[in-house]
C-alpha atoms as a PDB file:
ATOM      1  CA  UNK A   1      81.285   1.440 -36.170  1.00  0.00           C
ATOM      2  CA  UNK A   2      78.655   0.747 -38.283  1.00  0.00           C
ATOM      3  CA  UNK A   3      75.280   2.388 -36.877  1.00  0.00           C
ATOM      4  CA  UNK A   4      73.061   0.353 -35.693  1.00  0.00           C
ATOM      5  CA  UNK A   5      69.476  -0.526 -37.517  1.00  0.00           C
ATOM      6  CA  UNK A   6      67.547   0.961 -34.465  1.00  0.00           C
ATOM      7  CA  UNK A   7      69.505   4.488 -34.207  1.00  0.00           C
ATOM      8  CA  UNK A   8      69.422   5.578 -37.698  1.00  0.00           C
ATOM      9  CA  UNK A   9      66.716   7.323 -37.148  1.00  0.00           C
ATOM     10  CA  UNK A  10      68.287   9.276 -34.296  1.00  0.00           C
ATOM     11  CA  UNK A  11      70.947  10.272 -36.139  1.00  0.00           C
ATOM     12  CA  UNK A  12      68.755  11.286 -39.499  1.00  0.00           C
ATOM     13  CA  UNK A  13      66.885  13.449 -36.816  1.00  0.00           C
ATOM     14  CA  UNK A  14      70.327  14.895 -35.521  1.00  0.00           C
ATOM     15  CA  UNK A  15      69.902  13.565 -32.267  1.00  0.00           C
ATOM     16  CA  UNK A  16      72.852  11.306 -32.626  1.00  0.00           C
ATOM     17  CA  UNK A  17      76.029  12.365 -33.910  1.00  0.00           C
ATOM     18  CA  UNK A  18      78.149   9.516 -33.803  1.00  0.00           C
ATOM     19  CA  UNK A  19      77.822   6.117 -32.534  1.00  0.00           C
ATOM     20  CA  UNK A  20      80.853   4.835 -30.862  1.00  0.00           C
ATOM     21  CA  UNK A  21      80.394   1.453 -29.913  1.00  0.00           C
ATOM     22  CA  UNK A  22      78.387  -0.945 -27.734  1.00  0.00           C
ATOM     23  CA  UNK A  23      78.901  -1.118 -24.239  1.00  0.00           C
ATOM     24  CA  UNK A  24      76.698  -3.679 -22.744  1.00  0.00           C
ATOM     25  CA  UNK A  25      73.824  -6.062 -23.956  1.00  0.00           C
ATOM     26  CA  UNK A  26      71.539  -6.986 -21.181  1.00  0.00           C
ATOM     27  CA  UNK A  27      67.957  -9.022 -20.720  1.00  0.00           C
ATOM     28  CA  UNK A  28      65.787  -5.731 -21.665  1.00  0.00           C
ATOM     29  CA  UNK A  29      68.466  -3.648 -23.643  1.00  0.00           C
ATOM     30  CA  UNK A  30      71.496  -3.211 -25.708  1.00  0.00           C
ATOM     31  CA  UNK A  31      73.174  -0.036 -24.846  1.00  0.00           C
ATOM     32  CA  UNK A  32      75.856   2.239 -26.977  1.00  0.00           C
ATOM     33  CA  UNK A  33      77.622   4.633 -26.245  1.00  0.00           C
ATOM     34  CA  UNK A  34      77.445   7.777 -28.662  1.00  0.00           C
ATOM     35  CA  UNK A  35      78.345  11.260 -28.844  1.00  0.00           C
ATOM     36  CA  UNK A  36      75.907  13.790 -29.535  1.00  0.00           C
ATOM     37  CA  UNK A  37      77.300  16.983 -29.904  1.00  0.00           C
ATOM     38  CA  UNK A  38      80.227  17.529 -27.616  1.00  0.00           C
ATOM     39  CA  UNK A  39      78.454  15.361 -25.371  1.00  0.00           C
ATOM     40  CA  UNK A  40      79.214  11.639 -25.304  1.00  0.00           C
ATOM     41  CA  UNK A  41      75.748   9.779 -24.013  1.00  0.00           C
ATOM     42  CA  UNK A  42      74.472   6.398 -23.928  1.00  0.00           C
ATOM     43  CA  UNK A  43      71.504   5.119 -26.161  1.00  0.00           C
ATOM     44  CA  UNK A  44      69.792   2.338 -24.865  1.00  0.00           C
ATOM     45  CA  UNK A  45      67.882   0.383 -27.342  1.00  0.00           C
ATOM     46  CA  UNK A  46      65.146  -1.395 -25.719  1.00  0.00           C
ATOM     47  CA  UNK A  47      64.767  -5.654 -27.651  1.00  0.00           C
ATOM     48  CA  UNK A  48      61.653  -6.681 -28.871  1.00  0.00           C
ATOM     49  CA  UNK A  49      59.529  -8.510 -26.223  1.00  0.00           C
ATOM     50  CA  UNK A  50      60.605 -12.020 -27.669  1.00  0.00           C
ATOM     51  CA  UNK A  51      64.086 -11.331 -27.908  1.00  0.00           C
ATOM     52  CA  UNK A  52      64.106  -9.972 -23.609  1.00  0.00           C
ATOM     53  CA  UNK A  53      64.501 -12.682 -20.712  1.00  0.00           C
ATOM     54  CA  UNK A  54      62.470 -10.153 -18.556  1.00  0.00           C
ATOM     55  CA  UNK A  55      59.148 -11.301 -18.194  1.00  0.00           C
ATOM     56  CA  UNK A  56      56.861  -8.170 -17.464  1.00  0.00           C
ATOM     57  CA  UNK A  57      54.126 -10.109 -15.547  1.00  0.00           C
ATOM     58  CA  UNK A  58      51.449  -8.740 -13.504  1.00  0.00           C
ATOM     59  CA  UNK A  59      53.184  -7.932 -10.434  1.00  0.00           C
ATOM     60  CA  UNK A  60      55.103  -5.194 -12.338  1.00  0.00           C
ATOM     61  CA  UNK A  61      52.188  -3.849 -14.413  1.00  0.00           C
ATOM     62  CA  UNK A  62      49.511  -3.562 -11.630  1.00  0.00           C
ATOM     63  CA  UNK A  63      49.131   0.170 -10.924  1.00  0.00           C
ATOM     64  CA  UNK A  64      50.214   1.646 -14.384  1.00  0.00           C
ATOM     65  CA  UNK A  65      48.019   4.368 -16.165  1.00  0.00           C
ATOM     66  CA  UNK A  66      47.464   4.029 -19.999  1.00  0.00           C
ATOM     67  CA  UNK A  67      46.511   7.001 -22.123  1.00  0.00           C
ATOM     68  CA  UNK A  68      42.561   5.581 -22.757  1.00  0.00           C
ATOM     69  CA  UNK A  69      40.181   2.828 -22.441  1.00  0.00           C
ATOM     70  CA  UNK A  70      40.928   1.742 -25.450  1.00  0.00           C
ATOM     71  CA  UNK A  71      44.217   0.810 -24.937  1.00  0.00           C
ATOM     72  CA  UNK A  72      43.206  -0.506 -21.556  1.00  0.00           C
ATOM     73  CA  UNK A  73      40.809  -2.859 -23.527  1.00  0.00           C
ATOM     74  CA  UNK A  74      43.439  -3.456 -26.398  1.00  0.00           C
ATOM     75  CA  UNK A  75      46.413  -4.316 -23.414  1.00  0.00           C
ATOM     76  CA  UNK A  76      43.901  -6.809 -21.889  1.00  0.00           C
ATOM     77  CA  UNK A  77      43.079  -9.094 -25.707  1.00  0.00           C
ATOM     78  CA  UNK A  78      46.736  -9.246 -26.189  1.00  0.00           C
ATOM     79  CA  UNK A  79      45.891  -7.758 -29.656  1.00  0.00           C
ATOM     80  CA  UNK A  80      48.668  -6.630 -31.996  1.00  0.00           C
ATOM     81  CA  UNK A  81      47.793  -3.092 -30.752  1.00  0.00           C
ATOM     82  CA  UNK A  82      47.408  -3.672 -27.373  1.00  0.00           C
ATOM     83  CA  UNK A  83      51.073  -5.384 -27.257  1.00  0.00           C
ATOM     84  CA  UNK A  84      52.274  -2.454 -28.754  1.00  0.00           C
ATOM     85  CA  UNK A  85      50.574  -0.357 -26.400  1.00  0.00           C
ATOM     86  CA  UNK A  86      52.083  -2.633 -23.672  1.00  0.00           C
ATOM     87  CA  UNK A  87      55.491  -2.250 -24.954  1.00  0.00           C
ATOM     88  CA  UNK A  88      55.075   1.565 -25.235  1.00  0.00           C
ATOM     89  CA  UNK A  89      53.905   1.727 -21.545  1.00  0.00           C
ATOM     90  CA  UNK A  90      56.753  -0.513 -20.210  1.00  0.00           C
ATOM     91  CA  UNK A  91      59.456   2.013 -22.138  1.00  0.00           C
ATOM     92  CA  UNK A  92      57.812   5.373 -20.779  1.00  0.00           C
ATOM     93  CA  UNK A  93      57.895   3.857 -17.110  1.00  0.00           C
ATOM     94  CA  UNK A  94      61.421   3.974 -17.282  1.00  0.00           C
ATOM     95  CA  UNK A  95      61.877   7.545 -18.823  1.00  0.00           C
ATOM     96  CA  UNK A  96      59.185   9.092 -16.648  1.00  0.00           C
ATOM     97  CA  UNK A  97      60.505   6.778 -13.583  1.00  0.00           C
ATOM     98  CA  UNK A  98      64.540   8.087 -14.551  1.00  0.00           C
ATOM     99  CA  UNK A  99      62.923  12.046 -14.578  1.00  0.00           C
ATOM    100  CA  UNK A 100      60.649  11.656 -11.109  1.00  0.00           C
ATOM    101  CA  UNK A 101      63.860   9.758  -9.564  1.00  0.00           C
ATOM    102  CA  UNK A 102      66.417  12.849 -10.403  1.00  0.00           C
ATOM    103  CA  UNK A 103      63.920  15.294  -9.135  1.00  0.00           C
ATOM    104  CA  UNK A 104      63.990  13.252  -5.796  1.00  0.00           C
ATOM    105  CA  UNK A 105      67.802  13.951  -5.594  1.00  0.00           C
ATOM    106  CA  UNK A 106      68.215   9.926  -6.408  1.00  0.00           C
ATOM    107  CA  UNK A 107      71.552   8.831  -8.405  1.00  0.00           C
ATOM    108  CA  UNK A 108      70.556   7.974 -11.535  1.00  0.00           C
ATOM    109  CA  UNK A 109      71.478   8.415 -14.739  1.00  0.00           C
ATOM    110  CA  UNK A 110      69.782  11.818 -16.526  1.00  0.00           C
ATOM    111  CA  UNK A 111      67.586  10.840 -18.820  1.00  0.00           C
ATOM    112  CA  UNK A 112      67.335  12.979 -22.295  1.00  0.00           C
ATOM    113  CA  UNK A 113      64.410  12.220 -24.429  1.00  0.00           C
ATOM    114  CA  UNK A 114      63.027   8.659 -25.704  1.00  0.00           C
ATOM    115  CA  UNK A 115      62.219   8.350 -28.998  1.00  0.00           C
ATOM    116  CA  UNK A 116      61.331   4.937 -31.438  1.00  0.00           C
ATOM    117  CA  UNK A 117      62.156   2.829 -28.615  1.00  0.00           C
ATOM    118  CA  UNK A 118      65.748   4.164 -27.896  1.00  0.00           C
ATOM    119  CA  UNK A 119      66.365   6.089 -24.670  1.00  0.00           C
ATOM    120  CA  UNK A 120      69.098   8.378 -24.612  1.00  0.00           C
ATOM    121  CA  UNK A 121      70.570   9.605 -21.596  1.00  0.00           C
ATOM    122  CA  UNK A 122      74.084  10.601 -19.563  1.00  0.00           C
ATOM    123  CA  UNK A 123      76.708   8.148 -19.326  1.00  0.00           C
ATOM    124  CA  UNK A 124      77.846   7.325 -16.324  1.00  0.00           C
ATOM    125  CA  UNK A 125      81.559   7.686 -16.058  1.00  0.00           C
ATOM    126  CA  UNK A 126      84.498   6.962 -13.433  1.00  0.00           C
ATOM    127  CA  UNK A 127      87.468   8.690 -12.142  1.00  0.00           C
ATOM    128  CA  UNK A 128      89.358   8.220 -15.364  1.00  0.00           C
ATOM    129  CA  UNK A 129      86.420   9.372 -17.695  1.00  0.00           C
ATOM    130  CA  UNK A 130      85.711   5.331 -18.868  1.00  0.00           C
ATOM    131  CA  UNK A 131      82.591   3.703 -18.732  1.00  0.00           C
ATOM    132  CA  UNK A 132      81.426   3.082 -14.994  1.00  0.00           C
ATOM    133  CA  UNK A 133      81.318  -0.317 -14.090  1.00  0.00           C
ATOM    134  CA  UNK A 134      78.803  -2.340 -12.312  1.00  0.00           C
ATOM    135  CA  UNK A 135      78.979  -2.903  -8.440  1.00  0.00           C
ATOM    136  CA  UNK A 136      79.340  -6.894  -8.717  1.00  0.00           C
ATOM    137  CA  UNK A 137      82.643  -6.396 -10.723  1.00  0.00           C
ATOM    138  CA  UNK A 138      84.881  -3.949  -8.258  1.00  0.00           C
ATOM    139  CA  UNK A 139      86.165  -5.581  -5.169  1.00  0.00           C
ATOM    140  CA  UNK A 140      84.818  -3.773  -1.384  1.00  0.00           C
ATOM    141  CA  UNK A 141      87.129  -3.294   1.243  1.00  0.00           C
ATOM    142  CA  UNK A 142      85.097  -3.822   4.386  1.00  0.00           C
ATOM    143  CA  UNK A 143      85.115   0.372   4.719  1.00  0.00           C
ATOM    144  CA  UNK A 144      83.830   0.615   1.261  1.00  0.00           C
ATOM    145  CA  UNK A 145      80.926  -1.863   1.667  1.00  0.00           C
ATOM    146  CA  UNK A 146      79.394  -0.033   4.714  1.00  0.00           C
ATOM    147  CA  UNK A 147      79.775   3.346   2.689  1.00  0.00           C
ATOM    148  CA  UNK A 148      77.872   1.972  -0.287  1.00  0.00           C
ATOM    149  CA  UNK A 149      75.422  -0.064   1.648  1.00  0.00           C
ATOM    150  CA  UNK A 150      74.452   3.054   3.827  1.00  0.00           C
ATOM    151  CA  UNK A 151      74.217   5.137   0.765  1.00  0.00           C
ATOM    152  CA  UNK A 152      72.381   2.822  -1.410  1.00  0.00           C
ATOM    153  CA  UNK A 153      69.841   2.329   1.692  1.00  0.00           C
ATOM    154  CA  UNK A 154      69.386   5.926   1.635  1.00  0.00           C
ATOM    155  CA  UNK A 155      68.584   5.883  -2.269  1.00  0.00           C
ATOM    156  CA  UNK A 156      65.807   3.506  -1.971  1.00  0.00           C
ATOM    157  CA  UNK A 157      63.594   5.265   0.433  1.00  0.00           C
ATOM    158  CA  UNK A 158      64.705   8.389  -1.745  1.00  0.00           C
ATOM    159  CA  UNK A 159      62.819   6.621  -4.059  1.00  0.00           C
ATOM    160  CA  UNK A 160      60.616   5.485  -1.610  1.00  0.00           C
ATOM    161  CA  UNK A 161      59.283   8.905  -0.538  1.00  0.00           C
ATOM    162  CA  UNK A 162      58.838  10.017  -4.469  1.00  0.00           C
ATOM    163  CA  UNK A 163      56.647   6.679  -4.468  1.00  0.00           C
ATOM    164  CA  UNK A 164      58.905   4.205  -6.517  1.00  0.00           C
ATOM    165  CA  UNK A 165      59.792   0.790  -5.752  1.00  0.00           C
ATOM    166  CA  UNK A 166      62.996  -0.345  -7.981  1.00  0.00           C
ATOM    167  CA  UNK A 167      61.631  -3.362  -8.248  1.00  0.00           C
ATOM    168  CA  UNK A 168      64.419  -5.430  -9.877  1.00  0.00           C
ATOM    169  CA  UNK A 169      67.251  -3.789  -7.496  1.00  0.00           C
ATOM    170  CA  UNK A 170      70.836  -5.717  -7.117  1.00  0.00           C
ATOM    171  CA  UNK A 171      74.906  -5.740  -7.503  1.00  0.00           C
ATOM    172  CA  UNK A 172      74.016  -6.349 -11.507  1.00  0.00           C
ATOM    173  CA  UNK A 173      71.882  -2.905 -11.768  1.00  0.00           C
ATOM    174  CA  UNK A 174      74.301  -0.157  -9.994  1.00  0.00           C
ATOM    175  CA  UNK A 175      77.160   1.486 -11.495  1.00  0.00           C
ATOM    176  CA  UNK A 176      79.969   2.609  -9.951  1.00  0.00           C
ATOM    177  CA  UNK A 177      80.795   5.772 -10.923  1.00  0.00           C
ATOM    178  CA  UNK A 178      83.201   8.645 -10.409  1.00  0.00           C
ATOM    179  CA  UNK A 179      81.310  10.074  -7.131  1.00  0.00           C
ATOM    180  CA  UNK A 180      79.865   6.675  -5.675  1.00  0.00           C
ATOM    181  CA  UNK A 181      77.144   4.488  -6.914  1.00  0.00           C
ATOM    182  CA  UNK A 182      74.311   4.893  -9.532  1.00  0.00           C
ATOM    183  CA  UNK A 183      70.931   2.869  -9.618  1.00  0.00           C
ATOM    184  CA  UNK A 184      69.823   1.787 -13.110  1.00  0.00           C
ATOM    185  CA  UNK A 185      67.414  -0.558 -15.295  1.00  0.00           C
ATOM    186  CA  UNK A 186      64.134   0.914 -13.940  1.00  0.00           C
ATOM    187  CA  UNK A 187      61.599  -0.092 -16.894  1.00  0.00           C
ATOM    188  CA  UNK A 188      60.044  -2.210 -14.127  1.00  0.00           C
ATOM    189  CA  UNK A 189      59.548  -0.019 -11.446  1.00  0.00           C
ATOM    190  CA  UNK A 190      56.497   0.054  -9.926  1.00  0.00           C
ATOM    191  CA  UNK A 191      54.127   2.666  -7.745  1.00  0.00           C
ATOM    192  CA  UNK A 192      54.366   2.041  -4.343  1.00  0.00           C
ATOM    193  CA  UNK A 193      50.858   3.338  -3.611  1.00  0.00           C
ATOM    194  CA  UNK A 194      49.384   1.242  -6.388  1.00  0.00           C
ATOM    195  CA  UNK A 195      50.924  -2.191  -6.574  1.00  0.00           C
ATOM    196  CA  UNK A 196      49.731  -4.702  -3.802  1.00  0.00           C
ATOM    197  CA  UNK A 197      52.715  -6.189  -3.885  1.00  0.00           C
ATOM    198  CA  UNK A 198      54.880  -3.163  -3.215  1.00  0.00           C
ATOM    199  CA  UNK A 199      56.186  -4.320   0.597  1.00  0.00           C
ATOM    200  CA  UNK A 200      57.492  -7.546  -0.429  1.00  0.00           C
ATOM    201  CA  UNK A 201      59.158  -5.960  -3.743  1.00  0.00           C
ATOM    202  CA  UNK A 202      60.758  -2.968  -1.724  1.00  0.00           C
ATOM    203  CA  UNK A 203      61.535  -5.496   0.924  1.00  0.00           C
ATOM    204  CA  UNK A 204      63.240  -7.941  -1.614  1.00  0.00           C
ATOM    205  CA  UNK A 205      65.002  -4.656  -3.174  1.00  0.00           C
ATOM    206  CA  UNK A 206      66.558  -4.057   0.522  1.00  0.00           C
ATOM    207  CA  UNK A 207      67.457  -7.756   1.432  1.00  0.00           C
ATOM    208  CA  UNK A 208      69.334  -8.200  -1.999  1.00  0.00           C
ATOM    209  CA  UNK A 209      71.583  -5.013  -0.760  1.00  0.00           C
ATOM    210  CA  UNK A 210      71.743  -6.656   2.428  1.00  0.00           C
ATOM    211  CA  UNK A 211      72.965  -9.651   0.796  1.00  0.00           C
ATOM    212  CA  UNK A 212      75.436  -8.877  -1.420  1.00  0.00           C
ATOM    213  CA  UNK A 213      77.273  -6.305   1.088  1.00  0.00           C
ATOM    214  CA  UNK A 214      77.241  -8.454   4.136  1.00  0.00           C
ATOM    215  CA  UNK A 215      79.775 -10.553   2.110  1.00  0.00           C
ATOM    216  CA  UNK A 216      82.002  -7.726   2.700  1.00  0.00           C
ATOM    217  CA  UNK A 217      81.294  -6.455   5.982  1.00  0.00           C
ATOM    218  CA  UNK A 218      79.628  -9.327   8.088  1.00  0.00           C
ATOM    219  CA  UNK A 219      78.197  -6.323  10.490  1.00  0.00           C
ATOM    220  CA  UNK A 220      75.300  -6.092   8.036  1.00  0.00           C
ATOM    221  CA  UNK A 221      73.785  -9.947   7.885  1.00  0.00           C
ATOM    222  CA  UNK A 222      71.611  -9.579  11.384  1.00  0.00           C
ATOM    223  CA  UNK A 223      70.220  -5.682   9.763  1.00  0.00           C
ATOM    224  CA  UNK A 224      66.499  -4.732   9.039  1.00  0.00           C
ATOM    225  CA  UNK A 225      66.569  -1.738   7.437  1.00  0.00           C
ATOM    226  CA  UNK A 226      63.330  -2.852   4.846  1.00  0.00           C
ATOM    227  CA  UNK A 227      61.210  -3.578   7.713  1.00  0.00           C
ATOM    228  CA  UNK A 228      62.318  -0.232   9.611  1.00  0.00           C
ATOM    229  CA  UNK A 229      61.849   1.395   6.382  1.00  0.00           C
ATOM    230  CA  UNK A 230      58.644  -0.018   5.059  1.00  0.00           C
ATOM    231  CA  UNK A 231      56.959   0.910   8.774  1.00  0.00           C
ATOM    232  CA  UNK A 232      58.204   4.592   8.800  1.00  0.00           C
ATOM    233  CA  UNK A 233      56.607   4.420   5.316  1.00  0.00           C
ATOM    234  CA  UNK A 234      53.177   3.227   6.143  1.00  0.00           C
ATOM    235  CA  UNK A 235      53.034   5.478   9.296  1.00  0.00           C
ATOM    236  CA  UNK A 236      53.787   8.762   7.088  1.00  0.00           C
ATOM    237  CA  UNK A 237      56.912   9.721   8.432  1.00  0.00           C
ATOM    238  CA  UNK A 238      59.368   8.242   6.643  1.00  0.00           C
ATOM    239  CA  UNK A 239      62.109  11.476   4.946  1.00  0.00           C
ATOM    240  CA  UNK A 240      65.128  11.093   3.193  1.00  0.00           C
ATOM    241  CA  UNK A 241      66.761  12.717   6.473  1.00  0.00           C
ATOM    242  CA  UNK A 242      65.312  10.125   8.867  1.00  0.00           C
ATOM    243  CA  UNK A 243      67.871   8.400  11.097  1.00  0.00           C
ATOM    244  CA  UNK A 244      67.719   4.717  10.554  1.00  0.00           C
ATOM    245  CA  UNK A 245      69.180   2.085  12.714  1.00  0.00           C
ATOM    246  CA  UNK A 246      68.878  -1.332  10.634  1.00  0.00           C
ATOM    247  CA  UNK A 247      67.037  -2.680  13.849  1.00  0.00           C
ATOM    248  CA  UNK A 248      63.062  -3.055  14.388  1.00  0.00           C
ATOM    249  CA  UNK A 249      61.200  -3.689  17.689  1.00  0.00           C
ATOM    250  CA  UNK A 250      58.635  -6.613  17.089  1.00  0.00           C
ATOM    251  CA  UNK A 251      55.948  -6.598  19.174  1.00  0.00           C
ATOM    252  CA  UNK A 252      55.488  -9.482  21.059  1.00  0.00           C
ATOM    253  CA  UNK A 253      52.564  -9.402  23.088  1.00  0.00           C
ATOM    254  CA  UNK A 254      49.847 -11.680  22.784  1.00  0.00           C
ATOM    255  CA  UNK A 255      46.831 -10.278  21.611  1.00  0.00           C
ATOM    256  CA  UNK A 256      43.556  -9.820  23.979  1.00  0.00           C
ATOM    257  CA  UNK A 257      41.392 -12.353  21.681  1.00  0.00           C
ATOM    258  CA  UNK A 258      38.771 -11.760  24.253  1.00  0.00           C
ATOM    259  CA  UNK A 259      38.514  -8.133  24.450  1.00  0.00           C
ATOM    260  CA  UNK A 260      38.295  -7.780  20.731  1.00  0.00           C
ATOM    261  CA  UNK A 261      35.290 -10.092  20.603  1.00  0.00           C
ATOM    262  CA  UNK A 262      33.691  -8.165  23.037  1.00  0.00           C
ATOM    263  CA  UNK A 263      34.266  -5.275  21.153  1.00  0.00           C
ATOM    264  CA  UNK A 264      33.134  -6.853  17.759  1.00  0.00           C
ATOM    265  CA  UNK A 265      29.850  -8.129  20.170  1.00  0.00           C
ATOM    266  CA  UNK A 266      29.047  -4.619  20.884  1.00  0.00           C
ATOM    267  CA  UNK A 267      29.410  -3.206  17.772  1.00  0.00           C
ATOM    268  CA  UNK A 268      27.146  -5.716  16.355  1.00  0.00           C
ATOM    269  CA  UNK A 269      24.219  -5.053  19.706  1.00  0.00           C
ATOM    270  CA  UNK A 270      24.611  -0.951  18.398  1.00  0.00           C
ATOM    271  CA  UNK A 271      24.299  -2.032  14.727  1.00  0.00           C
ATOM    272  CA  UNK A 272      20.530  -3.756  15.874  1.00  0.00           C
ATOM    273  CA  UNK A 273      19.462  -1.151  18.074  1.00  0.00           C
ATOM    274  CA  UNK A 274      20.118   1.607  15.148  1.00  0.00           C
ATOM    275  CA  UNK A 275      17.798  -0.447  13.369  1.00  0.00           C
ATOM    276  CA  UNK A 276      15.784  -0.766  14.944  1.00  0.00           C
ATOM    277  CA  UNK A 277      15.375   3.111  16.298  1.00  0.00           C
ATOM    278  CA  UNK A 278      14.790   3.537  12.196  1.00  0.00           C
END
């Protein structure tokens, strides 16, 4: 085919060797596949902010790091640099999210380099050596559902304990490939230390697995793995290795309204008297 406008420059560089054709177009990205070497990859080509359906608002940008001030400042005007800047940032969070992700041990693609807004990394593949495809487009046997769902739980607090949050995480964003499934589309992924809105995010993330595999194994529709998950989290002891159960204990008793005014009450009476001992 003929090579696309935004991978010439790959292949001038000798990055690409050969562009075999387009696999997917999505809201963020149009993806080929191409063969570099004796290596067939896939190049994702990220569209220009007007062209994408994905908004990146506020909730997904809180807690990134630019280089400088300047860009800070520049992000902030909306000037012609600072959208630049903002479109550079939202590319790298996927490449450095896709390297920090691997080095967790979490399925995902392996990323190779990113370069003039094209991100080249390993195509994901199924038994037969095609193109995986994505998890909304295979049918489940009840068996198969549970397998996924358990796995897929245990790839998210991967992620969770390297300090991602997917973000944007559903049946349209995991591959199926040769050895199970494979999380992609992380350009919005966001710190889970950083982002105030992290909980409800991860907890969305979780429900939307929920969701879509309950359809296929009814067992799952009463589970709570994102709250189980989220408290292990927040208490510090949440591993990769931790035994979940997909159940959570609420705790129902009423609180002692009285004996935490009397508290408050005497914290305020030593507050005075350290006064005024001053």
């Amino acid at each position: 085919m003929k090579t696309p406008t935004r991978l010439i420059a790959l292949v001038e560089e000798g990055l690409v060797d050969e562009v075999i054709g387009q696999l997917m177009s999505g809201k963020e990205a149009t993806v080929y596949v191409v063969r570099c070497g004796e290596d067939i990859r896939c190049a994702k080509v990220y569209k220009e902010a007007n062209q994408r359906s994905f908004r990146k608002n506020a909730s997904y940008q809180e807690g990134r790091k630019v280089k400088n001030s300047r860009q800070a400042r520049a992000m902030e005007k909306g000037s012609r640099y600072g959208r630049k800047m903002q479109e550079e940032v939202w590319q790298s969070a996927e490449v450095d999210a896709l390297y920090r992700l691997s080095a967790a041990g979490v399925r995902v693609p392996q990323p190779h380099l990113c370069y003039e807004g094209v991100l080249l990394m390993d195509l994901v593949v199924d038994a037969e050596g095609h193109a995986a495809p994505r998890l909304n487009d295979i049918a489940l046997s009840e068996e198969l559902a549970l397998e996924f769902h358990a796995l897929l739980v245990n790839q998210v607090v991967r992620m969770l304990c390297a300090g991602i949050i997917h973000g944007d995480l559903s049946e349209y964003n995991i591959l199926v490939g040769e050895d199970g499934p494979v999380i992609i589309d992380v350009p919005q992924a966001i710190d889970a230390a950083g982002n105030s809105e992290a909980a409800e995010m991860f907890e969305r993330d979780v429900v939307n697995l929920r969701t879509y595999f309950s359809t296929f194994a009814p067992a799952l529709k009463d589970t709570q793995f994102a709250k189980e998950i989220w408290g292990h989290y927040e208490s510090g002891l949440l591993t990769p290795e931790l035994a979940l159960t997909g159940h959570v204990v609420l705790d129902e008793r009423l609180a002692d309204v009285d004996a935490v005014l009397e508290q408050v009450d005497l914290a305020i009476k030593e507050d005075e008297i350290r006064r005024m001992c001053r």
